[in-house]
Protein backbone atom coordinates (compact mmCIF):
# COMPACT_ATOMS: atom_id res chain seq x y z
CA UNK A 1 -58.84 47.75 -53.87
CA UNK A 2 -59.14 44.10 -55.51
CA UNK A 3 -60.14 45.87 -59.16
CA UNK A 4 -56.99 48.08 -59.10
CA UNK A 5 -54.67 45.09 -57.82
CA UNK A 6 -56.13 42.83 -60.42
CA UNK A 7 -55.63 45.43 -62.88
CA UNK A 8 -52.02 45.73 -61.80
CA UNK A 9 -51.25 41.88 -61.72
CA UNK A 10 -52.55 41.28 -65.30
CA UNK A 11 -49.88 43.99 -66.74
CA UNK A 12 -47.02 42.27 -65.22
CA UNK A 13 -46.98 39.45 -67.93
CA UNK A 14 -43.91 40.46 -69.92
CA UNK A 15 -45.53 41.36 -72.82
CA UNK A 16 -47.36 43.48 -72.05
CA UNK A 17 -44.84 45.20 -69.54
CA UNK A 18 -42.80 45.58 -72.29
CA UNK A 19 -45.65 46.77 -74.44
CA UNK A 20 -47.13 49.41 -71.50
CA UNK A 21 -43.44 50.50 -70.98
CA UNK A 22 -43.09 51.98 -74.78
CA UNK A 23 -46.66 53.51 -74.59
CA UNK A 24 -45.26 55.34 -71.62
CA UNK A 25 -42.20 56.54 -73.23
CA UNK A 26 -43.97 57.33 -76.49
CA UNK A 27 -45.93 59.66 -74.38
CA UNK A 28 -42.70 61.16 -73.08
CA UNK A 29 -41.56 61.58 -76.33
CA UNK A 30 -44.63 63.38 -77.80
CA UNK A 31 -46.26 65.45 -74.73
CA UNK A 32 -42.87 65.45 -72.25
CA UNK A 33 -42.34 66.83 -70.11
CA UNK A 34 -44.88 65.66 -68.10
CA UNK A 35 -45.58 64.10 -64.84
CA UNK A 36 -45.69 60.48 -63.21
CA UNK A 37 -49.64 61.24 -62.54
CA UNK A 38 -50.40 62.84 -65.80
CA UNK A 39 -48.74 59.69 -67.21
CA UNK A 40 -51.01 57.50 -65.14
CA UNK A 41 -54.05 59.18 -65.86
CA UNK A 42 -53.25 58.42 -70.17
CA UNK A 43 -52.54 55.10 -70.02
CA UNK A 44 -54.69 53.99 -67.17
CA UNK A 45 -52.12 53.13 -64.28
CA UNK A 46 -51.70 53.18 -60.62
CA UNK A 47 -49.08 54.99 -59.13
CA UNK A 48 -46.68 52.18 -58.02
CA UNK A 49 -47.10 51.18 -61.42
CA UNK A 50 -45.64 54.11 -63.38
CA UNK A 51 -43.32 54.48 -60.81
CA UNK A 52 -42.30 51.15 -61.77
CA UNK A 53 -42.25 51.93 -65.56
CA UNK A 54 -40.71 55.26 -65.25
CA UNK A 55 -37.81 53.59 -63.00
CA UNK A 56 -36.68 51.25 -65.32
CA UNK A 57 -36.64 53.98 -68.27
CA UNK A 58 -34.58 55.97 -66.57
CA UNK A 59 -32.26 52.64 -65.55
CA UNK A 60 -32.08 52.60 -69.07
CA UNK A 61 -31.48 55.79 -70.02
CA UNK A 62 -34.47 56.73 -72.13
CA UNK A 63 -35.63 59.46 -69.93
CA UNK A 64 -34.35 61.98 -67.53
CA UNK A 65 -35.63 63.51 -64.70
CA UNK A 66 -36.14 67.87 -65.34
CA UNK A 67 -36.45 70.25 -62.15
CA UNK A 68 -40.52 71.76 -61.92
CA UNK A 69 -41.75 74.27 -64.07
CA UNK A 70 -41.70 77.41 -62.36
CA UNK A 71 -45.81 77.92 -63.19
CA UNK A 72 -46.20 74.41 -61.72
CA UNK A 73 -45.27 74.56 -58.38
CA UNK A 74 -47.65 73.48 -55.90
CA UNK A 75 -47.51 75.61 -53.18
CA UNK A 76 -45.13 74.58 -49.84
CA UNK A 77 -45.57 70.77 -50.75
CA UNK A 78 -42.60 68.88 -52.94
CA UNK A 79 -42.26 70.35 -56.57
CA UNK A 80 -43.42 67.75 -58.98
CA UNK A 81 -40.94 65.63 -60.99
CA UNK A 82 -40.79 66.33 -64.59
CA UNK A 83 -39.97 63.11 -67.03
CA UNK A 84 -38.34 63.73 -70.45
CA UNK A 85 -37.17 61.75 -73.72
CA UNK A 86 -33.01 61.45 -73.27
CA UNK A 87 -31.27 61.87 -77.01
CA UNK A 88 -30.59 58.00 -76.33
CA UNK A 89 -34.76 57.99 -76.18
CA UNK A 90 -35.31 59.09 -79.18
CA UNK A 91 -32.58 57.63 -80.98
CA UNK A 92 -34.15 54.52 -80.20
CA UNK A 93 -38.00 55.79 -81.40
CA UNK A 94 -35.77 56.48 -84.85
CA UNK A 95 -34.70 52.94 -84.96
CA UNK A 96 -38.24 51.79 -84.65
CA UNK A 97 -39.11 53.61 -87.64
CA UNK A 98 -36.39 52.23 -89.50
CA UNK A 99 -37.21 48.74 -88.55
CA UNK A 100 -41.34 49.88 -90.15
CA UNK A 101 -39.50 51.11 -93.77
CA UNK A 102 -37.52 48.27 -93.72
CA UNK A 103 -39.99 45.85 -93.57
CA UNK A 104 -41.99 47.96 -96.30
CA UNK A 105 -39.41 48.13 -98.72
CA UNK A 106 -38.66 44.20 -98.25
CA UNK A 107 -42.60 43.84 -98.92
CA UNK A 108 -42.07 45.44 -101.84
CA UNK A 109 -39.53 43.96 -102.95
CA UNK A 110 -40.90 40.62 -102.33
CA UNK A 111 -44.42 41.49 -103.71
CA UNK A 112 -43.16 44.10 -106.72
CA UNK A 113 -39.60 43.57 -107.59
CA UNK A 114 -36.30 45.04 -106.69
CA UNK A 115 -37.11 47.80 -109.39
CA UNK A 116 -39.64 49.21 -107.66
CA UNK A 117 -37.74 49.48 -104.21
CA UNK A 118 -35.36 51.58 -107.19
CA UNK A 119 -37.94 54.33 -108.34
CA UNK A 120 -39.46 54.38 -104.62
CA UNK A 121 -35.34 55.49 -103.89
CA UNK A 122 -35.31 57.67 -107.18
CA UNK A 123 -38.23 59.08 -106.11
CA UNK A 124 -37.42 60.06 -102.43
CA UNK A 125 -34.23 61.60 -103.32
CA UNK A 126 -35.98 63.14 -106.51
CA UNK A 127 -37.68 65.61 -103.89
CA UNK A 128 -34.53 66.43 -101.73
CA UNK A 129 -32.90 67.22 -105.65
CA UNK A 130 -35.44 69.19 -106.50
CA UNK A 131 -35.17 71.39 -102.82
CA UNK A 132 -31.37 71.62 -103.61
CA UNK A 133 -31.22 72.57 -107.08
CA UNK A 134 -31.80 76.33 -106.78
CA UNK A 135 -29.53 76.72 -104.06
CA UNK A 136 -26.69 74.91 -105.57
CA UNK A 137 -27.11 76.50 -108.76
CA UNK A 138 -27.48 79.81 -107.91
CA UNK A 139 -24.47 79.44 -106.59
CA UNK A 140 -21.05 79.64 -108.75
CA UNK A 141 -18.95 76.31 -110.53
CA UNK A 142 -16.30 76.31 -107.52
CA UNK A 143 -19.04 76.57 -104.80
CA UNK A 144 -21.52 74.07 -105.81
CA UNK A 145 -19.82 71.46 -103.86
CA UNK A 146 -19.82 73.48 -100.32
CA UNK A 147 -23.64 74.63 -101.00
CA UNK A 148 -24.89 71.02 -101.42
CA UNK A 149 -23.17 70.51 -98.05
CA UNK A 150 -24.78 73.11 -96.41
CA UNK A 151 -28.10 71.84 -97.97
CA UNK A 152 -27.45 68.33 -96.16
CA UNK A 153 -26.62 69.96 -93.31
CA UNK A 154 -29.51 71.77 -92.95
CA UNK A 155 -31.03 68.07 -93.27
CA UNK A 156 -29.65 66.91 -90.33
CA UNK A 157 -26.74 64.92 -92.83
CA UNK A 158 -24.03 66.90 -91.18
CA UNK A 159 -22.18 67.19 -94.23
CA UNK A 160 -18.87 69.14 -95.01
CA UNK A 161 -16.82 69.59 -98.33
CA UNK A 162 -13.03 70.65 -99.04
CA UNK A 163 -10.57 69.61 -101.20
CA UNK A 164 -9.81 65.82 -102.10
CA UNK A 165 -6.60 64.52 -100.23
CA UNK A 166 -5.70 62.77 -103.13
CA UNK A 167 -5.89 65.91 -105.35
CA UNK A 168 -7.89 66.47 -108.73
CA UNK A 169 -11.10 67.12 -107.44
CA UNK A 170 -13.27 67.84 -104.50
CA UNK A 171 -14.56 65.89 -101.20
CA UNK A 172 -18.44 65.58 -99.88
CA UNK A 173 -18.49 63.89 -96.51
CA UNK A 174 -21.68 63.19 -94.71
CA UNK A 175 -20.91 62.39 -91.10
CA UNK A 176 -24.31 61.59 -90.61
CA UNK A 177 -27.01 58.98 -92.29
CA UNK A 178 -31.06 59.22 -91.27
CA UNK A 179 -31.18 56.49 -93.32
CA UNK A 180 -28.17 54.16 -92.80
CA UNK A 181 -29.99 51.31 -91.09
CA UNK A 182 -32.62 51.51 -94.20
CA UNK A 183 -29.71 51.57 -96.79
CA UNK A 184 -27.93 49.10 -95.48
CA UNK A 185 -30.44 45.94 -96.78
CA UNK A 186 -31.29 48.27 -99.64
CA UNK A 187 -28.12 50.26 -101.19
CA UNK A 188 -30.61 51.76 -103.79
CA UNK A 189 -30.91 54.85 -101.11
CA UNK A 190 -27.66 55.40 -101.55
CA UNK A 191 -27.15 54.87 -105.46
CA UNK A 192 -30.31 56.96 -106.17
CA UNK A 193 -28.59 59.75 -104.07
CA UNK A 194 -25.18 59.43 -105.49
CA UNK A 195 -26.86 59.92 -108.80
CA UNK A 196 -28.52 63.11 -108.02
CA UNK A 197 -25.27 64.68 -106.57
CA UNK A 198 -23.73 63.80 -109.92
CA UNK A 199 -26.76 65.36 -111.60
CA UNK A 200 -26.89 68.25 -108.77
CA UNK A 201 -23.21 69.12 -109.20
CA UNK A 202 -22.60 68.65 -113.21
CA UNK A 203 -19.71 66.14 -113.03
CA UNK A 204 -19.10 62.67 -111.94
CA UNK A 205 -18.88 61.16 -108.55
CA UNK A 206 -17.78 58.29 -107.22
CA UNK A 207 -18.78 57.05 -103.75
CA UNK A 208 -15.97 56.10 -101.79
CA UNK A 209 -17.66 55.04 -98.30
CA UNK A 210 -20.50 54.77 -97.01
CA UNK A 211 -22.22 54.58 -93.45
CA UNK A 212 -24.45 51.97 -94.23
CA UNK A 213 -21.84 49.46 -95.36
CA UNK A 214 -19.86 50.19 -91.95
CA UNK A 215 -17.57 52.89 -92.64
CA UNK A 216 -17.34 56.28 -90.90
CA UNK A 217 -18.41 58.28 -92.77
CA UNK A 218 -20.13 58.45 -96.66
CA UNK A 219 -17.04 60.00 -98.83
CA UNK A 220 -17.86 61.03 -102.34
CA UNK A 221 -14.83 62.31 -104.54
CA UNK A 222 -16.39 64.91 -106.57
CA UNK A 223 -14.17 64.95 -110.42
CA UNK A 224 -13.69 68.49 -111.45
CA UNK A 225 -15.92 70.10 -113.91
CA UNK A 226 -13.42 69.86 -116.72
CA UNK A 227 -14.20 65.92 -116.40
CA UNK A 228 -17.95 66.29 -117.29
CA UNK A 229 -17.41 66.31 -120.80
CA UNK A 230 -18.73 68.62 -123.16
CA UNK A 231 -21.93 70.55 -122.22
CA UNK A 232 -24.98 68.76 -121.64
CA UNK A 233 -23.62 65.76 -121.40
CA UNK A 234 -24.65 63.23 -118.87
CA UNK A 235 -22.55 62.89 -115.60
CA UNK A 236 -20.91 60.25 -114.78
CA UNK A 237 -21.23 57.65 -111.09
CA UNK A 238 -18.43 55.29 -110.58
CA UNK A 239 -18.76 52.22 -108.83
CA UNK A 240 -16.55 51.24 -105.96
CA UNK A 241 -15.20 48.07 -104.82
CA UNK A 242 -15.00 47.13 -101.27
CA UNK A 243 -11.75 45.53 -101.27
CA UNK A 244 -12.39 43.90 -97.57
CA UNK A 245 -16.12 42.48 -98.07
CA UNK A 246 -15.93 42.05 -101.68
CA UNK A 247 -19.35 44.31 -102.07
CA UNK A 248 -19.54 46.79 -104.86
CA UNK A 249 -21.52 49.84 -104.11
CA UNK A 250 -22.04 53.74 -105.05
């Protein structure tokens, strides 16, 4: 039918194959799993034409292909193909939100100041200290360290804490970063949150590595308690020097 070919011929431009492509996986992502003609019928496309799509997400390993629902089957005919969002998928959604807060933060650095991209940072980890505080309190002086590591945990940080190979003191290690793409243009993510582990735990930190700036994983050395000082005294963050790059950091 010359409508539906025309159609068809007018999304092949690259743009907006590229452009119809990510609508399709977004829809993975948020209603999957679903099928090649439920697909079709959201965005508007032939058959050959999600076919199309749908074979060169899963070329690039964005989507998989999941057996039939058992309530879908359709009788003696072929069970339907189910399409799904691969961890590689979404991984690459998350990146596309970090590019969007990127670009915010460097508007507002641009149009504000780099103070303000500060207190946005002080701010966003304010509300993770405040979630943490009652748990790591609660729990006693020797513990604190292993319950904030649980806490990140629980927020996907993947976070574990034991003593420091170097001795005198404790080790935090976060084995995973939402944020590390964000933090590493704007290292006030990670200062802001080195402050409130400081604050969290009642002694000073210093940040040893961090994700963002390349390295495995983010190491904080933890001093003990009998380094805060005397009580009510305000904690300590040490800077560290990256010997290779020459950057300072938290």
């Amino acid at each position: 039918m010359p409508p539906i070919k025309g159609r068809e011929q007018a999304s092949r431009s690259p743009g907006s194959e590229r452009d119809t492509r990510a609508r399709v996986a977004r829809l993975i992502l948020e209603h999957g799993p679903v099928t090649a003609s439920a697909l079709g019928e959201r965005v508007g496309l032939t058959p050959a034409a999600v076919r199309r799509h749908l074979d060169a997400l899963l070329a690039e390993g964005m989507i998989e292909v999941r057996r039939a629902r058992p309530q879908a089957r359709r009788g003696r005919g072929r069970p339907a193909k189910w399409f799904a969002i691969t961890d590689a998928g979404r991984s690459a959604f998350v990146h596309a939100y970090d590019d969007l807060a990127t670009s915010a933060l460097r508007y507002l650095a641009e149009t504000v100041g780099e103070e303000a991209v500060a207190g946005f940072a002080r701010r966003q980890i304010g509300d993770l200290e405040r979630r943490y505080r009652p748990v790591v309190h609660a729990a006693p002086a020797p513990q604190r360290v292993r319950k904030l590591a649980e806490a990140l945990s629980a927020d996907g940080y993947a976070a574990s804490a034991g003593r420091s190979p170097a001795g005198g003191g404790e080790q935090l290690c976060q084995h995973h970063c939402p944020v590390a793409h964000v933090a590493a243009e704007f290292p006030q993510l990670c200062e802001a949150e080195t402050e409130a582990f400081s604050r969290l735990l009642g002694t000073p930190v210093q940040r040893l590595a961090t994700i963002a700036h390349g390295d495995g994983v983010c190491t904080t050395h933890v001093s003990p308690r009998s380094l805060a000082g005397s009580r009510g005294a305000t904690p300590e963050v040490t800077e560290t020097h990256h010997e290779e790059s020459g950057r300072t950091s938290l």
